[in-house]
C-alpha atoms as a PDB file:
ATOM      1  CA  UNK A   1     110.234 114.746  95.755  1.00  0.00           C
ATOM      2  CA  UNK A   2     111.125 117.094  92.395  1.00  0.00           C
ATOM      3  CA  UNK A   3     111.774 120.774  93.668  1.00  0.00           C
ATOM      4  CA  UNK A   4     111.007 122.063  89.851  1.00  0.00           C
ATOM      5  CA  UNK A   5     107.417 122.455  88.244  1.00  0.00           C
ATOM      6  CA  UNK A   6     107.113 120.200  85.185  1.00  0.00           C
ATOM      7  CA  UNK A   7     105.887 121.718  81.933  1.00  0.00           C
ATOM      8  CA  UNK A   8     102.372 120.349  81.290  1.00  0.00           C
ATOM      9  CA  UNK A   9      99.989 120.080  77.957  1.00  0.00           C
ATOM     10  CA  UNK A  10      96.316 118.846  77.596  1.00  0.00           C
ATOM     11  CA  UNK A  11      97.495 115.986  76.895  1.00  0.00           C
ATOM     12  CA  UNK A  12     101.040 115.129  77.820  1.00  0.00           C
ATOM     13  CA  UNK A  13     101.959 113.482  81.220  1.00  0.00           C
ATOM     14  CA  UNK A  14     103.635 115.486  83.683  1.00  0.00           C
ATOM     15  CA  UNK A  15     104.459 113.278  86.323  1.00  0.00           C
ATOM     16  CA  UNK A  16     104.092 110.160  88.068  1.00  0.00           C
ATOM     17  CA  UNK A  17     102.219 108.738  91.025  1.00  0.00           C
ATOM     18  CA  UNK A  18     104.042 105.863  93.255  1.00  0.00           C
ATOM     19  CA  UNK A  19     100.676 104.400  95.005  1.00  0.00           C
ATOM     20  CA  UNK A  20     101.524 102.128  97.548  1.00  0.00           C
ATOM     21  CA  UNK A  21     100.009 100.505 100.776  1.00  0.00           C
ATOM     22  CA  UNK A  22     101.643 103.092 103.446  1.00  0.00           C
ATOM     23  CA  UNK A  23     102.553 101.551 107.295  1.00  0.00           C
ATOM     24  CA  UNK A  24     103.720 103.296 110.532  1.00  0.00           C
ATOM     25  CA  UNK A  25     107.307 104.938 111.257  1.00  0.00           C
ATOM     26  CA  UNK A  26     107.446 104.253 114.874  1.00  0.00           C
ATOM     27  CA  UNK A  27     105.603 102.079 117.317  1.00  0.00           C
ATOM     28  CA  UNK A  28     103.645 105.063 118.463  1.00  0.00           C
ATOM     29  CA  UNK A  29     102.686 104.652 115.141  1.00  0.00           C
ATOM     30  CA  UNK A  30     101.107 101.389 115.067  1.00  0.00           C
ATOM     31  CA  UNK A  31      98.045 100.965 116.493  1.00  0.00           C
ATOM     32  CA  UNK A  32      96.596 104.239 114.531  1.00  0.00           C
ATOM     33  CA  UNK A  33      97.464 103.006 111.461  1.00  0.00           C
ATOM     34  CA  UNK A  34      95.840  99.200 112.012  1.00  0.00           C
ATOM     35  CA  UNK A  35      92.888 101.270 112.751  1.00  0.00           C
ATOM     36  CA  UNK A  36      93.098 103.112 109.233  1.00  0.00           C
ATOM     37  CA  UNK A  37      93.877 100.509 107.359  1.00  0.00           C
ATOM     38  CA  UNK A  38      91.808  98.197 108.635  1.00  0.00           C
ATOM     39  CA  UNK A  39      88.945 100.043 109.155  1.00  0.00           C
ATOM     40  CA  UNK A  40      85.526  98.470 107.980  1.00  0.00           C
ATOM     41  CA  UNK A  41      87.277  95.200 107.819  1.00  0.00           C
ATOM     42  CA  UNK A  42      86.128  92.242 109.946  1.00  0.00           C
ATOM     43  CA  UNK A  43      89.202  91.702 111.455  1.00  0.00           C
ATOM     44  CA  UNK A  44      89.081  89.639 115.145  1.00  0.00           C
ATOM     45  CA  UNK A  45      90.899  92.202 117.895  1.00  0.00           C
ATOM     46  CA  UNK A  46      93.609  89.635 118.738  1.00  0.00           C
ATOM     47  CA  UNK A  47      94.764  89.547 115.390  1.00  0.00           C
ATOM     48  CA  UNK A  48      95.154  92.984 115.619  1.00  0.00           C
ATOM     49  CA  UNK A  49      96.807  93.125 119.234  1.00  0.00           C
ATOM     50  CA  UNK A  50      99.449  90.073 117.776  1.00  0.00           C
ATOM     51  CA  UNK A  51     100.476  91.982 114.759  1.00  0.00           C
ATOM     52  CA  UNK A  52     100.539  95.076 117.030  1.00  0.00           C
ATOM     53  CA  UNK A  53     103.448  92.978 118.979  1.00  0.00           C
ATOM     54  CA  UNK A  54     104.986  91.685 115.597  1.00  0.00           C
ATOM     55  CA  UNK A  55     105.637  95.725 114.824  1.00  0.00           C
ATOM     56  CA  UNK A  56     107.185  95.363 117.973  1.00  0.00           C
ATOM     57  CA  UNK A  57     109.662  92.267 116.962  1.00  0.00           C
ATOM     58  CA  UNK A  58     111.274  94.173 113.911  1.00  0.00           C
ATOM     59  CA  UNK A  59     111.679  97.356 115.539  1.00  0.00           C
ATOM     60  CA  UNK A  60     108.735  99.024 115.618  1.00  0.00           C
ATOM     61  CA  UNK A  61     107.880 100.601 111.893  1.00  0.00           C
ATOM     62  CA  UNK A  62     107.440  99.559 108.764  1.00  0.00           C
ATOM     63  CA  UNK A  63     110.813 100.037 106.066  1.00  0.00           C
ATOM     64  CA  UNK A  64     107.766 100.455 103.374  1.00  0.00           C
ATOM     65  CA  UNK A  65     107.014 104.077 102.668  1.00  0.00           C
ATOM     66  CA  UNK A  66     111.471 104.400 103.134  1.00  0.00           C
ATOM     67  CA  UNK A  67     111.904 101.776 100.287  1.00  0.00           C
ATOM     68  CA  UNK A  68     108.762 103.160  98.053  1.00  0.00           C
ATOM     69  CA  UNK A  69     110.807 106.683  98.042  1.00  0.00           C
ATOM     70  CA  UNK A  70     113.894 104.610  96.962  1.00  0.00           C
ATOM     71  CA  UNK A  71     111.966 103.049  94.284  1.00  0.00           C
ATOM     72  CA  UNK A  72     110.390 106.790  93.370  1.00  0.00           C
ATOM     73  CA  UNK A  73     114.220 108.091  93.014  1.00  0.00           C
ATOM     74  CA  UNK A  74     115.892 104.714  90.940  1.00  0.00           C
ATOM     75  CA  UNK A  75     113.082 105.126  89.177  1.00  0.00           C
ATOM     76  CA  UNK A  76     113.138 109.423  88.347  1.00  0.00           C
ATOM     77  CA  UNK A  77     116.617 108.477  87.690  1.00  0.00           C
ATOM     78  CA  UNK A  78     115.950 106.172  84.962  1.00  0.00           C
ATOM     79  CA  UNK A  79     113.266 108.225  83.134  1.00  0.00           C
ATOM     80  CA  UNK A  80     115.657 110.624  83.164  1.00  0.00           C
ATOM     81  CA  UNK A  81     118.453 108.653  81.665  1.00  0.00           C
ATOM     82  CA  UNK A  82     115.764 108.681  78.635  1.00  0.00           C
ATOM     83  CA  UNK A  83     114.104 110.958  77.120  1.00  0.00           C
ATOM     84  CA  UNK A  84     111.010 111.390  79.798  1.00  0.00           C
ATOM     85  CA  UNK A  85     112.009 113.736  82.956  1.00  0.00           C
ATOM     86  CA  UNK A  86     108.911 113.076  84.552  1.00  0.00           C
ATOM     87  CA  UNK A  87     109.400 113.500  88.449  1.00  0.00           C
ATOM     88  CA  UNK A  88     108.194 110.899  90.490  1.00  0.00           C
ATOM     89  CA  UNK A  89     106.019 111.251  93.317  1.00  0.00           C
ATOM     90  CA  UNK A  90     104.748 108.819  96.114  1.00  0.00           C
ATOM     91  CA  UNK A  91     101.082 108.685  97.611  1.00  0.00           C
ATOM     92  CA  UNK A  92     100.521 106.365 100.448  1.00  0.00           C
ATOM     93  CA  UNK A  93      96.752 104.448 100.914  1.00  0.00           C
ATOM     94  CA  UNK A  94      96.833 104.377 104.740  1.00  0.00           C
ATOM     95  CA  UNK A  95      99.310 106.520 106.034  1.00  0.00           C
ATOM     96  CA  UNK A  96     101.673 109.729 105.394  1.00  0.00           C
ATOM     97  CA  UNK A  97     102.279 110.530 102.677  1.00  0.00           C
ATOM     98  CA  UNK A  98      98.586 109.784 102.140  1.00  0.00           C
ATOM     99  CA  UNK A  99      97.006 110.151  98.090  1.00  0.00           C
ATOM    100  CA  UNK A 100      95.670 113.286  99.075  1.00  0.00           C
ATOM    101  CA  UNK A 101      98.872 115.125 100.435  1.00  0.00           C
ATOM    102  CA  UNK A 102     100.798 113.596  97.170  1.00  0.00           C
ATOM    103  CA  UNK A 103      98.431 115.247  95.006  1.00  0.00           C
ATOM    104  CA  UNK A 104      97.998 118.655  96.350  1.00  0.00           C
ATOM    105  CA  UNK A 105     101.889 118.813  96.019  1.00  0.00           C
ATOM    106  CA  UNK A 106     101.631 117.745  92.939  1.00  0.00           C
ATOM    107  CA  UNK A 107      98.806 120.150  91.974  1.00  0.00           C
ATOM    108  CA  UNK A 108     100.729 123.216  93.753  1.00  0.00           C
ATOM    109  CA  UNK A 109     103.911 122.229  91.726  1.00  0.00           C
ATOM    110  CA  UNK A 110     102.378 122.222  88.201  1.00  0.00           C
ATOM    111  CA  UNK A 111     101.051 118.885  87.315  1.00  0.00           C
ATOM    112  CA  UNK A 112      97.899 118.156  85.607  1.00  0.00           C
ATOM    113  CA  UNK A 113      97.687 114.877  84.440  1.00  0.00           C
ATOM    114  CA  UNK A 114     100.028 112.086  85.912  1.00  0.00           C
ATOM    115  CA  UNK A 115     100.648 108.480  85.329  1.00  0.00           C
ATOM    116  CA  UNK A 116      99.787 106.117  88.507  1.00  0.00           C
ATOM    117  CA  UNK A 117     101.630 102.825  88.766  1.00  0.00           C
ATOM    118  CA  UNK A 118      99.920 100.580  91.759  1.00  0.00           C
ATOM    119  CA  UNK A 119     102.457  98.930  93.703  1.00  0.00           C
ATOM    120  CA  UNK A 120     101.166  95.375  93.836  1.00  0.00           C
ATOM    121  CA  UNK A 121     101.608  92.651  91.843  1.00  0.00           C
ATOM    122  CA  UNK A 122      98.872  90.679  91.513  1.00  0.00           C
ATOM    123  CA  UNK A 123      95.357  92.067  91.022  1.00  0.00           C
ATOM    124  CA  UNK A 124      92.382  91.826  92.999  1.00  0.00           C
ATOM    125  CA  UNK A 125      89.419  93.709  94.681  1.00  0.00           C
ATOM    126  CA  UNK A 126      92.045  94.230  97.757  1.00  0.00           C
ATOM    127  CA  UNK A 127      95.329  94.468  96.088  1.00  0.00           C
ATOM    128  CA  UNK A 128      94.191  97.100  92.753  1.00  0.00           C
ATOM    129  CA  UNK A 129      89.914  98.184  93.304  1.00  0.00           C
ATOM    130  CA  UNK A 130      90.781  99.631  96.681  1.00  0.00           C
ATOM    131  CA  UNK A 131      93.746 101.417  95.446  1.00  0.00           C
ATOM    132  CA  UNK A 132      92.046 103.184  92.501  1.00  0.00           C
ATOM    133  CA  UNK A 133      88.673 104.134  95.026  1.00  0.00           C
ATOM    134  CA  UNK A 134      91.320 105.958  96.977  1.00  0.00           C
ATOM    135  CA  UNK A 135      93.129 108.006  94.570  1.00  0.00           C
ATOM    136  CA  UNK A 136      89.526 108.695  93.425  1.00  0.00           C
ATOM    137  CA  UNK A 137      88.938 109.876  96.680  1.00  0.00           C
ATOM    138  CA  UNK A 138      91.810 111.329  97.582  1.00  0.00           C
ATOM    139  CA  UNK A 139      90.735 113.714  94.661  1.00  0.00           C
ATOM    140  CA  UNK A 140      87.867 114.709  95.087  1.00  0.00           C
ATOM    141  CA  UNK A 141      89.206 115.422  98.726  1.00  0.00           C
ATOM    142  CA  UNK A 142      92.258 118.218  96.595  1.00  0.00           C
ATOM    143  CA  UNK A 143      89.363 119.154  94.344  1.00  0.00           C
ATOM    144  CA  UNK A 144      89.091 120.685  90.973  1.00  0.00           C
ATOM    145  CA  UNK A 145      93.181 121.419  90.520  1.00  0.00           C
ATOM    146  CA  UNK A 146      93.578 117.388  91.568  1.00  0.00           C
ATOM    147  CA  UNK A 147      95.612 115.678  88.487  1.00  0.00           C
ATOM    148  CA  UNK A 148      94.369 113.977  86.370  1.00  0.00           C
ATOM    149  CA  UNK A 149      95.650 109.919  85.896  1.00  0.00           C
ATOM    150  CA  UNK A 150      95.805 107.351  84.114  1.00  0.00           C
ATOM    151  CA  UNK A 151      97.077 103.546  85.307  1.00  0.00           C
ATOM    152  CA  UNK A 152      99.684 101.370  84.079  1.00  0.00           C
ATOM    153  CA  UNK A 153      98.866  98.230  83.272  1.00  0.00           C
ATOM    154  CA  UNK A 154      99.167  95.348  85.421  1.00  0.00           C
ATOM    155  CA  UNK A 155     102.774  93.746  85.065  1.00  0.00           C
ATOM    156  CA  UNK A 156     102.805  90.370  87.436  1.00  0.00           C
ATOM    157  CA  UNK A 157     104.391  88.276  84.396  1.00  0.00           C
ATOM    158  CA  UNK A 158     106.473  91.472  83.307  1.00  0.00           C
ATOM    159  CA  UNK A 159     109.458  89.980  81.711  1.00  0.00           C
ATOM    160  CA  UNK A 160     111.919  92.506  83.503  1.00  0.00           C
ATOM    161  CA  UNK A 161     109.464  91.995  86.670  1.00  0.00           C
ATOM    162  CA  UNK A 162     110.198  88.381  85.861  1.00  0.00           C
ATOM    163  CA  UNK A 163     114.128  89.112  85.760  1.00  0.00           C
ATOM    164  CA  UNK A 164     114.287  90.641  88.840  1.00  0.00           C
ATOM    165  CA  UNK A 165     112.645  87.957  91.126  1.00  0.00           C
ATOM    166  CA  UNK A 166     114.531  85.532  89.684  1.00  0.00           C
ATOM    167  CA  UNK A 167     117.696  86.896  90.298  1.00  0.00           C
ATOM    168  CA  UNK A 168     116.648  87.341  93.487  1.00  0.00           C
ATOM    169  CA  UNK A 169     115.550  83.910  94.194  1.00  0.00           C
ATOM    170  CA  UNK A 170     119.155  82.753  92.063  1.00  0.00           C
ATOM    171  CA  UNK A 171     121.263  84.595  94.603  1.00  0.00           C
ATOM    172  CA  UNK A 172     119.156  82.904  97.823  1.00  0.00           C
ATOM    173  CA  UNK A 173     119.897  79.545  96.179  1.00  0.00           C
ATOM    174  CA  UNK A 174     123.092  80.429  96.092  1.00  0.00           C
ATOM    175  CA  UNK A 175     123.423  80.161  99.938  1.00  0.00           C
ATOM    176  CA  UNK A 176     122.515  76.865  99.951  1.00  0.00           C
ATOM    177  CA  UNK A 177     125.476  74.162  99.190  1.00  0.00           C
ATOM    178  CA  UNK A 178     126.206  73.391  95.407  1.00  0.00           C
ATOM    179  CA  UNK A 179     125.113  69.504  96.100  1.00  0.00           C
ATOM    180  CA  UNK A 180     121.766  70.254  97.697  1.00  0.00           C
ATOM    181  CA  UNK A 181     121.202  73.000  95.264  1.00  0.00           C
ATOM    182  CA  UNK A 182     118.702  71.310  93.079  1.00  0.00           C
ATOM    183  CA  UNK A 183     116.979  69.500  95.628  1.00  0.00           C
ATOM    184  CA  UNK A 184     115.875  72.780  97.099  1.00  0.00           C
ATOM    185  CA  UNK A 185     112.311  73.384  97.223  1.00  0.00           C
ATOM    186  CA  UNK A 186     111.388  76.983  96.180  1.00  0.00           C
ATOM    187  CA  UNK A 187     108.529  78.222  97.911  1.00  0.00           C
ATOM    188  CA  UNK A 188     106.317  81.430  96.008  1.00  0.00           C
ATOM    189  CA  UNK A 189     104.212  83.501  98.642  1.00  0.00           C
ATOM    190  CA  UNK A 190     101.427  86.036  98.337  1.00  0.00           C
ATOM    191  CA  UNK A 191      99.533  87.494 100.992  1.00  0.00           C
ATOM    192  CA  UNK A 192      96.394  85.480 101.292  1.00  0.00           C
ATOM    193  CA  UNK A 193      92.702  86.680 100.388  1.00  0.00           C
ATOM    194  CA  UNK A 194      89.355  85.328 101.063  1.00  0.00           C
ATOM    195  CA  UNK A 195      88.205  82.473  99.110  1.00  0.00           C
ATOM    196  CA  UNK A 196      84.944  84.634  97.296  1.00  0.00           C
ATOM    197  CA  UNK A 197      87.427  87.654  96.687  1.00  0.00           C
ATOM    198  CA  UNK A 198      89.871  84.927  94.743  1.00  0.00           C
ATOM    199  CA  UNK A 199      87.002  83.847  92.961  1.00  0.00           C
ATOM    200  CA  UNK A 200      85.827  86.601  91.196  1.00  0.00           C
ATOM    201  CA  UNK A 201      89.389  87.919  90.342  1.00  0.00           C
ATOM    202  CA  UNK A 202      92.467  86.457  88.279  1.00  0.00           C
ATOM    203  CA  UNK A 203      94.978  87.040  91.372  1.00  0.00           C
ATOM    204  CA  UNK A 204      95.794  83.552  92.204  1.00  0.00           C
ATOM    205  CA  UNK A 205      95.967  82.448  88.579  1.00  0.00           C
ATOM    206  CA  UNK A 206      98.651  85.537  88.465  1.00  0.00           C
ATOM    207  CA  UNK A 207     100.597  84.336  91.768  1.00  0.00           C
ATOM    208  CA  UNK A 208     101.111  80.825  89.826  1.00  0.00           C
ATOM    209  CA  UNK A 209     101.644  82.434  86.415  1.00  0.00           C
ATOM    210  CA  UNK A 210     104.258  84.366  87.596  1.00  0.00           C
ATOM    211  CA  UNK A 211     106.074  81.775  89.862  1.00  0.00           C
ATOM    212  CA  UNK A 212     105.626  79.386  87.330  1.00  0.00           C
ATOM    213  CA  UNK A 213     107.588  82.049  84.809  1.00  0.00           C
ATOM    214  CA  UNK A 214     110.342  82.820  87.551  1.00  0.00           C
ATOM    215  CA  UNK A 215     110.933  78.634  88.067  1.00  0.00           C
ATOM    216  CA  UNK A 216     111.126  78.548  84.147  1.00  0.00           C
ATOM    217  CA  UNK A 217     113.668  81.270  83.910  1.00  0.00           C
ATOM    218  CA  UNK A 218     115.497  79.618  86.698  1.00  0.00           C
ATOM    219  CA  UNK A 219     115.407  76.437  85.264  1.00  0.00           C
ATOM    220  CA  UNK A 220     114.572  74.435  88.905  1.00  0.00           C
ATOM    221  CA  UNK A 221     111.611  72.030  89.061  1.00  0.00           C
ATOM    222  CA  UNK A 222     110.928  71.955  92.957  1.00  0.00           C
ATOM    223  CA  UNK A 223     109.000  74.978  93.285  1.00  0.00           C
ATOM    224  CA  UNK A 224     105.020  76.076  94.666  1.00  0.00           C
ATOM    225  CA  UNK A 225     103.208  78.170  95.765  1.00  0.00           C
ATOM    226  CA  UNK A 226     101.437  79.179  98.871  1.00  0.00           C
ATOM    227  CA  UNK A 227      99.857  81.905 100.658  1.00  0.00           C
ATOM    228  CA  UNK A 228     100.543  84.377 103.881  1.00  0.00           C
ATOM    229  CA  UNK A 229      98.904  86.575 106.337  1.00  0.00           C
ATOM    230  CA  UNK A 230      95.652  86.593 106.459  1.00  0.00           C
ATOM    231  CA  UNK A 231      93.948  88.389 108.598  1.00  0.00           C
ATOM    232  CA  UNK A 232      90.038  87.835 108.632  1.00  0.00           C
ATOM    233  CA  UNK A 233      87.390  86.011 110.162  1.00  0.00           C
ATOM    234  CA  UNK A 234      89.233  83.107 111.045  1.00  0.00           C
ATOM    235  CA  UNK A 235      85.798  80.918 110.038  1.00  0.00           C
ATOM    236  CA  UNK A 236      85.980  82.634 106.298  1.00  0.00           C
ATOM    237  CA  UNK A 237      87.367  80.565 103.708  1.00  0.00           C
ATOM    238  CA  UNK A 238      90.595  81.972 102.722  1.00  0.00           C
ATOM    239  CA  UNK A 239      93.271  81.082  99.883  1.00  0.00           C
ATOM    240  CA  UNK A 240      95.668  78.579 100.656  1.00  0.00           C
ATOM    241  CA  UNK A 241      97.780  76.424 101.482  1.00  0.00           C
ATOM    242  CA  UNK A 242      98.982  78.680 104.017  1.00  0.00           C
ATOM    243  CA  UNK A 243     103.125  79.052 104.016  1.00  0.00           C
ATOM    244  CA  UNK A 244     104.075  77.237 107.686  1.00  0.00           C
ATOM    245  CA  UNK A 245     101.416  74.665 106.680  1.00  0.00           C
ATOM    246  CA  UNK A 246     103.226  74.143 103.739  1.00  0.00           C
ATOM    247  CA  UNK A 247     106.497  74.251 105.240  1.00  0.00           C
ATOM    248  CA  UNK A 248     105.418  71.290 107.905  1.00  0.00           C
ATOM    249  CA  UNK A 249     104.778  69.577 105.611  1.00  0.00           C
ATOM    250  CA  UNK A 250     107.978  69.870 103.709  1.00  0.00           C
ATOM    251  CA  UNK A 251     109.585  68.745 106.751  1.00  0.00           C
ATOM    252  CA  UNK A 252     107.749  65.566 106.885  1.00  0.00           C
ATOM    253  CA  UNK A 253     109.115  64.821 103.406  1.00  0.00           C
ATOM    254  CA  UNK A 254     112.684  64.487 101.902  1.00  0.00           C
ATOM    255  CA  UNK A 255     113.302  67.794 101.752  1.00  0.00           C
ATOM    256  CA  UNK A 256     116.066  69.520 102.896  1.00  0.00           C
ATOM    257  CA  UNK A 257     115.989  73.265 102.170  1.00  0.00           C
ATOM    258  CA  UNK A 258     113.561  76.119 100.972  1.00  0.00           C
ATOM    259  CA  UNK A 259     113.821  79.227  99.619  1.00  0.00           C
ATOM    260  CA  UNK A 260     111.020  81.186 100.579  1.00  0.00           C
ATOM    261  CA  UNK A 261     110.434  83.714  97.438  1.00  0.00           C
ATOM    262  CA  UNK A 262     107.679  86.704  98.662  1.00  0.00           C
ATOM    263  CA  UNK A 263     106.864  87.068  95.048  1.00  0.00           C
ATOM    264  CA  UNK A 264     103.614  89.184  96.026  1.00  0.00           C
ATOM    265  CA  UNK A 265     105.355  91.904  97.693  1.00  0.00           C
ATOM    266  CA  UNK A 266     107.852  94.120  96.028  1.00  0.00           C
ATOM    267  CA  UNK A 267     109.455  95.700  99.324  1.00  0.00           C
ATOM    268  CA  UNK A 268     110.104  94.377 102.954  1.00  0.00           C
ATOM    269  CA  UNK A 269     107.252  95.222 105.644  1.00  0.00           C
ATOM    270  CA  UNK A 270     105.984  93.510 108.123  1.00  0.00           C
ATOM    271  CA  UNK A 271     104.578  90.554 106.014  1.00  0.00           C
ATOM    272  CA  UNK A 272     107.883  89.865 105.321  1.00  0.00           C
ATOM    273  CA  UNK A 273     109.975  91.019 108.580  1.00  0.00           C
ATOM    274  CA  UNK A 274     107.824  89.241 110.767  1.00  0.00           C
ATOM    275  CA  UNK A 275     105.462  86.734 109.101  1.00  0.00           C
ATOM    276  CA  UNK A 276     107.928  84.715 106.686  1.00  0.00           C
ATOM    277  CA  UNK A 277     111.630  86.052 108.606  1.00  0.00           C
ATOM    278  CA  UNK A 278     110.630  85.234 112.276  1.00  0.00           C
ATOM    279  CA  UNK A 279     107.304  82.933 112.074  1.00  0.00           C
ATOM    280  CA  UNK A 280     108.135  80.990 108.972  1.00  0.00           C
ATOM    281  CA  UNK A 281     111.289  80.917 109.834  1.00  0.00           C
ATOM    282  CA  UNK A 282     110.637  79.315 113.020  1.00  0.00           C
ATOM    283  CA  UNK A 283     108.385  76.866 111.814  1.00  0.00           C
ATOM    284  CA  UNK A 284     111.227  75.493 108.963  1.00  0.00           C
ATOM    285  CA  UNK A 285     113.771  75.005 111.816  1.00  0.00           C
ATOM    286  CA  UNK A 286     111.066  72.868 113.583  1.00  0.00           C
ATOM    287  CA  UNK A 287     110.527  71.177 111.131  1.00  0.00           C
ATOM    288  CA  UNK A 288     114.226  70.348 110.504  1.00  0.00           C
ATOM    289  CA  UNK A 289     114.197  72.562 107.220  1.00  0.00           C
ATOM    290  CA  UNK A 290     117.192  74.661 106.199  1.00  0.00           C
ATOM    291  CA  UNK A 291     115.488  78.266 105.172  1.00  0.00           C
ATOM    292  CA  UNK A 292     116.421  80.849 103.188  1.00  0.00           C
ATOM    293  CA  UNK A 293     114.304  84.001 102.439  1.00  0.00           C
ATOM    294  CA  UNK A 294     114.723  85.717  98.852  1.00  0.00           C
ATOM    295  CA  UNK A 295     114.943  89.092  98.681  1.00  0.00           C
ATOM    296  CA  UNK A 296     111.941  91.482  97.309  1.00  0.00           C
ATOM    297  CA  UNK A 297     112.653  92.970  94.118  1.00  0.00           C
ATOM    298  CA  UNK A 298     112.849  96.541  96.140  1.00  0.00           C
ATOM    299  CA  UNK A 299     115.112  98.770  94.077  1.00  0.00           C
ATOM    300  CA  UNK A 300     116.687  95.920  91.918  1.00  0.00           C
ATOM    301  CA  UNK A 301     117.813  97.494  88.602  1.00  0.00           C
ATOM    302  CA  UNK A 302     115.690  95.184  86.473  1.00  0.00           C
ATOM    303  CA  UNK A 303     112.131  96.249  88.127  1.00  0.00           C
ATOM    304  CA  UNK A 304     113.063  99.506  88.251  1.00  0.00           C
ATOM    305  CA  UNK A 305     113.556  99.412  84.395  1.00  0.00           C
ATOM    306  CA  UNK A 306     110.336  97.837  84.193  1.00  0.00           C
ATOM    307  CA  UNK A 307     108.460 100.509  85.946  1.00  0.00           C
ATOM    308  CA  UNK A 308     110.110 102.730  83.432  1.00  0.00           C
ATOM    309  CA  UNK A 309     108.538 100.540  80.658  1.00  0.00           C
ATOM    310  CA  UNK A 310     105.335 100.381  82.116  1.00  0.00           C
ATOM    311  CA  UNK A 311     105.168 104.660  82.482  1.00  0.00           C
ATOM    312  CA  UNK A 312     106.561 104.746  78.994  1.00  0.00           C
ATOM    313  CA  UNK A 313     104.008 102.561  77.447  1.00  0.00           C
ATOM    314  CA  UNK A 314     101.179 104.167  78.911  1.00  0.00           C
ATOM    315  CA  UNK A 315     102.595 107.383  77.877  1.00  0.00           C
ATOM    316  CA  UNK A 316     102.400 106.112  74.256  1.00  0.00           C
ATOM    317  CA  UNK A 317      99.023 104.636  74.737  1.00  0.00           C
ATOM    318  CA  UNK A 318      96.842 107.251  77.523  1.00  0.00           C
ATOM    319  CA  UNK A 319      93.671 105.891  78.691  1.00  0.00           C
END
């Protein structure tokens, strides 16, 4: 992104690394990077061919790596509003701009040691491990002039990240009429893991915490959570309930409306586009559910402030 070479010490940060999932910018696209980023993964082929065709049912690419550069320049822009002009780059897991093309710009423009933020919310082997073994990778791949990083911490139950979902969810409510209001149930999703991965990690007990904190904040008693996408063996445990289970449900109940609040994704993809907007969607309706979807945090003011926070504290405190 920057054009200008930042200065650089032995010990100050220079710069910082947007690390993100990556996805495909045009149907041609697709199948390519399913194979990338699913390689090694026991994945059935018709799961594959159907998301291949949900690619097709929002237009054919992914808004991701688009929205991760919008959160790289809100978020330049507010360092720089301070007193840390740190340029922001953006380094993609399974696709362009892979880890390895980030960093050997970022080598060739000056920077030495750079702070990475991972761009998921909750943390497990999938959603953090993997992310870390690829930057690792990645430079080893750009060799010795590769920067150097250190990780922010984790922020699921960040109170700005906390802010921003909430105001989200607040202004999806708000579509709903003022007497059904507080009889709407809100719904929390996160993209669903395998059972043993859950286990040995502390991501579902961060999915809760952090719905949990956004229903608090919001002051509205009707909420859960539940769990999307998942893509593996289909005879492997996986977390759940899963999110049109839960919605059936619903419908079988009292219930009028739902927000559906994607609380484990910070920008719209195809998890969202397709698998809560069209599928979900479709199940509510059949169930006789009135459905709203809130609005990822993307470049909301509030998250972007507290990415700034999370750079600057790490800056204070390097690993």
């Amino acid at each position: 992104m920057p054009a200008a070479s930042p200065q650089s010490s032995a010990h100050a940060h220079d710069a910082v690394l947007l690390i993100a999932y990556g996805g495909p910018n045009a149907m041609a696209e697709v199948r390519p990077f399913l194979a990338n980023a699913l390689r090694g993964q026991p994945v059935p082929p018709e799961r594959i061919e159907a998301v291949v065709q949900h690619y097709k049912q929002i237009g054919g690419r992914s808004p991701l790596t688009d929205l991760t550069f919008r959160q790289a320049r809100a978020l330049e822009a507010e360092l720089c509003a301070g007193s840390n002009r740190l340029p922001v780059y953006v380094g993609m897991r399974n696709w362009s701009p892979y880890l390895r093309e980030a960093l050997t710009r970022m080598a060739a423009e000056g920077v030495r040691r750079a702070i990475g933020v991972v761009m998921t919310v909750q943390q497990t082997e999938a959603s953090w491990d993997r992310y870390l073994r690829a930057v690792a990778a990645a430079r080893a791949e750009v060799g010795p002039a590769a920067p150097e990083l250190d990780y922010a911490d984790e922020w699921h139950a960040h109170t700005l990240f906390i802010e921003a979902v909430a105001d989200r969810v607040r202004a999806a409510l708000a579509e709903i009429r003022a007497e059904r209001r507080a009889a709407a149930t809100l719904v929390f999703t996160a993209h669903s893991v395998p059972a043993a991965m859950a286990a040995v990690s502390p991501y579902a007990a961060q999915v809760v915490e952090a719905a949990g904190l956004v229903a608090g904040r919001l002051g509205h008693r009707n909420w859960l959570v539940a769990y999307q996408s998942r893509s593996g063996n289909p005879r492997d445990p996986w977390l759940e309930p899963d999110v049109c289970e839960v919605l059936r449900q619903l419908g079988r109940t009292h219930v009028r409306d739902v927000v559906v609040a994607p609380i484990g994704f910070v920008c719209d993809h195809v998890e969202v586009l397709y698998d809560l907007d069209i599928a979900a969607r479709s199940v509510a309706e059949q169930a006789g559910l009135g459905f709203i979807r809130a609005a990822t945090v993307g470049d909301h003011p509030a998250f972007i402030r507290m990415l700034a926070d999370v750079v600057r504290q790490r800056m204070q405190h390097p690993t």
